[in-house]
N, C-alpha and C. Protein backbone atom coordinates (compact mmCIF):
# COMPACT_ATOMS: atom_id res chain seq x y z
N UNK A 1 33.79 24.77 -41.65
CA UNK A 1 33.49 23.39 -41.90
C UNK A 1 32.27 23.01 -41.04
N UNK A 2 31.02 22.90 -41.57
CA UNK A 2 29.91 22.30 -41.11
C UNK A 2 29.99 21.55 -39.77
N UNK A 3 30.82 20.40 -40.40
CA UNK A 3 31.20 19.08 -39.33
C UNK A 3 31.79 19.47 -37.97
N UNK A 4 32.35 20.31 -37.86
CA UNK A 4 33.14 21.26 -36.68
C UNK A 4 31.86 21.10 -35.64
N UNK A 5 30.57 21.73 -36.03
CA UNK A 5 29.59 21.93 -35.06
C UNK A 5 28.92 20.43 -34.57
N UNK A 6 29.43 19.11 -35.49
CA UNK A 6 28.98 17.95 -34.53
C UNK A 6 29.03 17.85 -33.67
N UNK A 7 28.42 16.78 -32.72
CA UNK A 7 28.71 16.51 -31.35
C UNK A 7 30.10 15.54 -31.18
N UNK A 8 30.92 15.83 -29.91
CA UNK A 8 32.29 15.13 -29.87
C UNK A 8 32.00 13.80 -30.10
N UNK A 9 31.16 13.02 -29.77
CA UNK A 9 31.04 11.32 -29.87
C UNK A 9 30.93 11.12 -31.30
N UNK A 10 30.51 12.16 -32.17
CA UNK A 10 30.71 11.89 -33.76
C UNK A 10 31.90 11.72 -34.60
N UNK A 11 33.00 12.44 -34.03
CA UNK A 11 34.47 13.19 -34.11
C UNK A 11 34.92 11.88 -35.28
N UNK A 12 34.67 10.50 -34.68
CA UNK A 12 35.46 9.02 -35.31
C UNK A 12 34.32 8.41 -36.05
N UNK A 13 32.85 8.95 -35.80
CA UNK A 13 32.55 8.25 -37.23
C UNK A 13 32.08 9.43 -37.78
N UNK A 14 30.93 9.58 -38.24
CA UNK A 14 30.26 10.95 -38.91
C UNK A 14 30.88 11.79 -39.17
N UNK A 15 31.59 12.64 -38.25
CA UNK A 15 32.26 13.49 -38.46
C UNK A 15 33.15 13.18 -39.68
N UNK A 16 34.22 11.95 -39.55
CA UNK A 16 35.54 11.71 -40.16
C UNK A 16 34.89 11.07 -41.38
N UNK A 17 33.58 10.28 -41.51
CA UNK A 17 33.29 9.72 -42.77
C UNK A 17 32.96 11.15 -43.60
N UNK A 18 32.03 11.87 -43.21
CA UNK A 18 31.86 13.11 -44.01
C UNK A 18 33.08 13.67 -45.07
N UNK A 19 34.08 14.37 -43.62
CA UNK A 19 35.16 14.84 -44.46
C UNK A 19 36.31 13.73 -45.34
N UNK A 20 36.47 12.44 -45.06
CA UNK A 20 36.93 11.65 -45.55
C UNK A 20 36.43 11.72 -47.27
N UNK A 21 34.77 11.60 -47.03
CA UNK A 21 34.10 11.03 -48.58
C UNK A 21 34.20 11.97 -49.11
N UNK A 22 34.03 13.31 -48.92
CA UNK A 22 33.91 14.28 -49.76
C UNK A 22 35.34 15.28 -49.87
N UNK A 23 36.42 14.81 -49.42
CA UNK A 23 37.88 14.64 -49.94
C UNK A 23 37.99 14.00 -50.98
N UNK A 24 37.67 12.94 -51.13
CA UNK A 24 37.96 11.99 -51.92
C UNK A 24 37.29 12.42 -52.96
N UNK A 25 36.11 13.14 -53.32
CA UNK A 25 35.73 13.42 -54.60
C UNK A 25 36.48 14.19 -54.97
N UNK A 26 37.06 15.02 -54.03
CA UNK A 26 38.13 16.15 -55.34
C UNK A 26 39.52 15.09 -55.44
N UNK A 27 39.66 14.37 -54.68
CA UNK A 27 41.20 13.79 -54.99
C UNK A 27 41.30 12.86 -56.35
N UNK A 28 39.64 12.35 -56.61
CA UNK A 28 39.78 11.35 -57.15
C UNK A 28 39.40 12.06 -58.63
N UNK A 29 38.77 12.88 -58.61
CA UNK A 29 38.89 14.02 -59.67
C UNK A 29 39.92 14.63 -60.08
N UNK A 30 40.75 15.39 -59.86
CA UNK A 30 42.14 15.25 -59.51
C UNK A 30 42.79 14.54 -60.71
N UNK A 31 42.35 12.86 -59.96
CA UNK A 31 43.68 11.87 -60.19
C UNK A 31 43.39 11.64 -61.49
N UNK A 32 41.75 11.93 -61.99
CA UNK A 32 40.95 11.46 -63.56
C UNK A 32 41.59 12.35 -64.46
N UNK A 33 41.61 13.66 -63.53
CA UNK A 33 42.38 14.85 -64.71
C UNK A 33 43.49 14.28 -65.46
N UNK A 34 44.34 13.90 -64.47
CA UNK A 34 45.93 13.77 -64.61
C UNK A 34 46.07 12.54 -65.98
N UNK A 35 44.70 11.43 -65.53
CA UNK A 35 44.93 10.01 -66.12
C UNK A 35 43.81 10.19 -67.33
N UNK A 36 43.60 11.33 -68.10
CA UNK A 36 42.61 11.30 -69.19
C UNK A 36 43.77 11.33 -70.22
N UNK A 37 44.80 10.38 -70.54
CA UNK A 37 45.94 9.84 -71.97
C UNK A 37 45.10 8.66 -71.67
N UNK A 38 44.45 8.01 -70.77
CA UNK A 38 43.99 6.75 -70.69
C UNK A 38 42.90 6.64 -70.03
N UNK A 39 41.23 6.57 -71.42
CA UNK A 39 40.62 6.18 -71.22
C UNK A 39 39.92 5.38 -69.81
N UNK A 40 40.07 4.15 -69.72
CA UNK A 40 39.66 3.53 -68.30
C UNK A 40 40.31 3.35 -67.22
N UNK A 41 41.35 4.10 -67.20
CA UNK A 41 42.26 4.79 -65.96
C UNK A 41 41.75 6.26 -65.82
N UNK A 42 41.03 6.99 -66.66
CA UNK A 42 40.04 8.15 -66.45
C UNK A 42 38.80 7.62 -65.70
N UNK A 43 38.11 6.42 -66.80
CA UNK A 43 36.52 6.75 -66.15
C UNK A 43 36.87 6.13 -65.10
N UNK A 44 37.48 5.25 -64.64
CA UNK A 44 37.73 4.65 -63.27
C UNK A 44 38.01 5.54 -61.81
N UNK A 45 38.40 6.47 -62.11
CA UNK A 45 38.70 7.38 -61.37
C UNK A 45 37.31 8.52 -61.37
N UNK A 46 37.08 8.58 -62.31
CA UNK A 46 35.41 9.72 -62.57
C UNK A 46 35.09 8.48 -61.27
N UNK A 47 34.56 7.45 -61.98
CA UNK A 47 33.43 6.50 -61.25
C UNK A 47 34.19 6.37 -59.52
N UNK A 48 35.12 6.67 -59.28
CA UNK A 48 35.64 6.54 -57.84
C UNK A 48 35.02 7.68 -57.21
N UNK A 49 35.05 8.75 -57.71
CA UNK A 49 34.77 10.15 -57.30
C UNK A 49 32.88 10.50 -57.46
N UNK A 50 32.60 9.90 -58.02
CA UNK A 50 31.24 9.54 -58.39
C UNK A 50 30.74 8.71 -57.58
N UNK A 51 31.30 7.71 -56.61
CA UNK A 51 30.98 6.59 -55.61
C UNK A 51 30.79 7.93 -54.17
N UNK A 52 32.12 8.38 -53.83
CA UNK A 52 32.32 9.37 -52.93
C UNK A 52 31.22 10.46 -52.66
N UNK A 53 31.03 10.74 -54.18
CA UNK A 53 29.99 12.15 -53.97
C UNK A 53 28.57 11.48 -53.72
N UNK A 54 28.36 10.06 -54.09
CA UNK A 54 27.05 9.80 -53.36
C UNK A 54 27.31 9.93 -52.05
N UNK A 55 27.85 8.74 -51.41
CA UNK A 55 28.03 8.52 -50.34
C UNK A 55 28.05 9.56 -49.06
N UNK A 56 29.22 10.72 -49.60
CA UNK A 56 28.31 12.31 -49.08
C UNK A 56 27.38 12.39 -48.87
N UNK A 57 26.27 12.16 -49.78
CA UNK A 57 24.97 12.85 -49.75
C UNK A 57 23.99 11.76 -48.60
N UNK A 58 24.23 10.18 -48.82
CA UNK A 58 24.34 9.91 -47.37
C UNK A 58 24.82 10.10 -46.23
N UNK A 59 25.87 10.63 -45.88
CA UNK A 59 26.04 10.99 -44.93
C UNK A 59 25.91 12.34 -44.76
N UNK A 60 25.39 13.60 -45.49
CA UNK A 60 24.25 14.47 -45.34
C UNK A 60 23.09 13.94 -44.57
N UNK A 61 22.65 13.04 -44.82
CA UNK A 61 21.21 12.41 -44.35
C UNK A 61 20.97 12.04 -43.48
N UNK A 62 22.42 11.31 -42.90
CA UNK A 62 22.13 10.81 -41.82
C UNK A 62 22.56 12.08 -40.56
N UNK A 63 23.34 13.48 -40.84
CA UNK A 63 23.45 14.37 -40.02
C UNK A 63 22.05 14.87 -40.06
N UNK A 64 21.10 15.17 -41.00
CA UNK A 64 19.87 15.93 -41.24
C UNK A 64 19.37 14.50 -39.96
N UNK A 65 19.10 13.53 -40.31
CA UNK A 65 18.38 13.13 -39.21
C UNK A 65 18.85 12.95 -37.95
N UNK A 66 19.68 13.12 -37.38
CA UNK A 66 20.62 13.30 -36.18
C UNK A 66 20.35 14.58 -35.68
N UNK A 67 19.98 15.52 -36.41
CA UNK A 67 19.88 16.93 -35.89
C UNK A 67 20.34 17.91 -35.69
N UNK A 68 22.14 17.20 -36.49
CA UNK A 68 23.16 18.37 -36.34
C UNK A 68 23.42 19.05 -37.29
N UNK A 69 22.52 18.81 -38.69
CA UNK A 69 22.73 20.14 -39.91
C UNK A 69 21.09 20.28 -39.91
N UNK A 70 21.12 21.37 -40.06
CA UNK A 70 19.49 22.00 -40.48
C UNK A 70 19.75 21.64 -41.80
N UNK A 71 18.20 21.17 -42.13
CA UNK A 71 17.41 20.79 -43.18
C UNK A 71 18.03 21.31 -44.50
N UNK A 72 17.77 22.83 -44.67
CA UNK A 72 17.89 23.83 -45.48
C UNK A 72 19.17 24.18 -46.48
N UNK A 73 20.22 23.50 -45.40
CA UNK A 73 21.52 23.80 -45.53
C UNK A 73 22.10 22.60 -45.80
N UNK A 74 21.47 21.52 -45.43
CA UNK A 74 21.64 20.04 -46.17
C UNK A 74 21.18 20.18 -47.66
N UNK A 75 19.70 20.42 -48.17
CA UNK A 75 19.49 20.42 -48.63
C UNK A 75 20.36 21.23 -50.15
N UNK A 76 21.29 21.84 -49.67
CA UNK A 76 21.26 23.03 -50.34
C UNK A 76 22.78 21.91 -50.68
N UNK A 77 23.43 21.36 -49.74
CA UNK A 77 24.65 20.83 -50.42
C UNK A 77 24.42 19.39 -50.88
N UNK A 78 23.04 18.84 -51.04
CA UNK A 78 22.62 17.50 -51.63
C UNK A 78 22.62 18.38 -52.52
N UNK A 79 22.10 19.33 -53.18
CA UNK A 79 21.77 19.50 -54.48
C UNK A 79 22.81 19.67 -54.93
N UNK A 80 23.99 20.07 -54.71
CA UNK A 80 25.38 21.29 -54.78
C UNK A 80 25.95 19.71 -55.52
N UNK A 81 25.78 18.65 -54.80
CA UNK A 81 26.09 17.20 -55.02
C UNK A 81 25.81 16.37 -56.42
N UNK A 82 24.31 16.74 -55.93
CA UNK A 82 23.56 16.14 -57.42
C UNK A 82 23.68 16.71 -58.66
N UNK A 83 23.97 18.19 -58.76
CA UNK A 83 24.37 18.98 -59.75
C UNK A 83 26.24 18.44 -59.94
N UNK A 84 27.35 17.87 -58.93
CA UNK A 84 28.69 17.11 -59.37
C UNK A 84 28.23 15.63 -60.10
N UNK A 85 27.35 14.65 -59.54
CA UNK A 85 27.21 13.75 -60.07
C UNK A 85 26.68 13.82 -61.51
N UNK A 86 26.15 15.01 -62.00
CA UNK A 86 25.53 14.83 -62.93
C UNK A 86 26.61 15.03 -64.28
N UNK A 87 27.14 15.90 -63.58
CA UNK A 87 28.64 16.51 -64.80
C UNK A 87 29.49 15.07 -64.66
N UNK A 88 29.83 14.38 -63.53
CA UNK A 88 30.52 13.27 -63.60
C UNK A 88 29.93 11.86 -64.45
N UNK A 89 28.69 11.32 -64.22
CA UNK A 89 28.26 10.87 -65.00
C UNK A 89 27.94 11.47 -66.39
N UNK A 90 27.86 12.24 -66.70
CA UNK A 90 28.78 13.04 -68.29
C UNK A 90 29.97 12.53 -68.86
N UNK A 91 30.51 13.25 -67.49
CA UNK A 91 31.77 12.67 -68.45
C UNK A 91 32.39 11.12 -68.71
N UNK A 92 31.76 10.60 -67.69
CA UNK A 92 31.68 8.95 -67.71
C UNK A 92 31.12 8.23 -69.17
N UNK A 93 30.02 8.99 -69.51
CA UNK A 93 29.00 8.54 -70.32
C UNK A 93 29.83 8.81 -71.81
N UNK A 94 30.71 10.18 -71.50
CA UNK A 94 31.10 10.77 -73.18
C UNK A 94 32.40 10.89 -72.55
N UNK A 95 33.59 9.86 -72.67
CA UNK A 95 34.74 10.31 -72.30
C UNK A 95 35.45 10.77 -73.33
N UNK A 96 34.93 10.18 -74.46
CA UNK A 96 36.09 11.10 -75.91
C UNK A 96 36.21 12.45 -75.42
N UNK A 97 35.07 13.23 -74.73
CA UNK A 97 34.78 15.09 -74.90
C UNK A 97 36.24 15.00 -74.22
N UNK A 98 36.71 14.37 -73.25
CA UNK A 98 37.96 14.95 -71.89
C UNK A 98 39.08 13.44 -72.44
N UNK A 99 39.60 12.55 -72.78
CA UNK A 99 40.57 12.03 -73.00
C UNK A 99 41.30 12.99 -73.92
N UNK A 100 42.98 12.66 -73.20
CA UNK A 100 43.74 13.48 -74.46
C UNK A 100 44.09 12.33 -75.91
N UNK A 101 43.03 13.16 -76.81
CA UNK A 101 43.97 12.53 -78.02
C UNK A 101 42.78 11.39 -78.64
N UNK A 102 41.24 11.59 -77.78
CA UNK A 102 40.44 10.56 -78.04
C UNK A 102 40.41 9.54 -77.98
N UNK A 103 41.54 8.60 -77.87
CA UNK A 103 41.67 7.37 -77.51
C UNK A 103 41.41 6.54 -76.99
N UNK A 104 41.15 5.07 -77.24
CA UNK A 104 40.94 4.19 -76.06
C UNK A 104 41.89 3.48 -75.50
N UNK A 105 42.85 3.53 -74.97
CA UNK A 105 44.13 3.07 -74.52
C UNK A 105 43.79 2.56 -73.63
């Protein structure tokens, strides 16, 4: 885990927002799987997990400027990021492809 190598005074924010936000994109992904019988109890949950995976990528940014992730290796999981948001806003955009049963319930 990246965040491990922060500095201890980060431990309660940075540190815990990191792994917090980018938990939450798989949980909330997850929860979209489970809730695709219902339409906007799906995209609601995409778009939760879609909030998270930005917010990551800020707080990528703000470790890249702090000094505690090299550049390279930020860079490499902003993109890792921007390549989830893009499939998520997909499926946001076309939810018939993933609801069961096509529906708008």
């Amino acid at each position: 885990m990246l965040s491990k190598s922060f500095p201890k005074e980060e431990t309660y924010s940075l540190t815990d927002r990191i792994r917090r936000c980018s938990r939450s994109v798989c949980a909330n992904l997850a929860e979209a799987w489970r809730k695709r019988r219902y339409r906007a109890a799906f995209i609601s949950k995409l778009s939760a997990s879609e909030s998270e995976a930005a917010e990551t990528q800020v707080w990528i940014e703000f470790a890249v400027k702090c000094h505690y992730l090299e550049r390279d290796r930020a860079e490499r999981l902003y993109c890792a990021y921007n390549d989830l948001l893009r499939t998520l806003v997909g499926m946001i955009t076309h939810p018939e492809t993933w609801v069961i049963g096509g529906e708008s319930r």
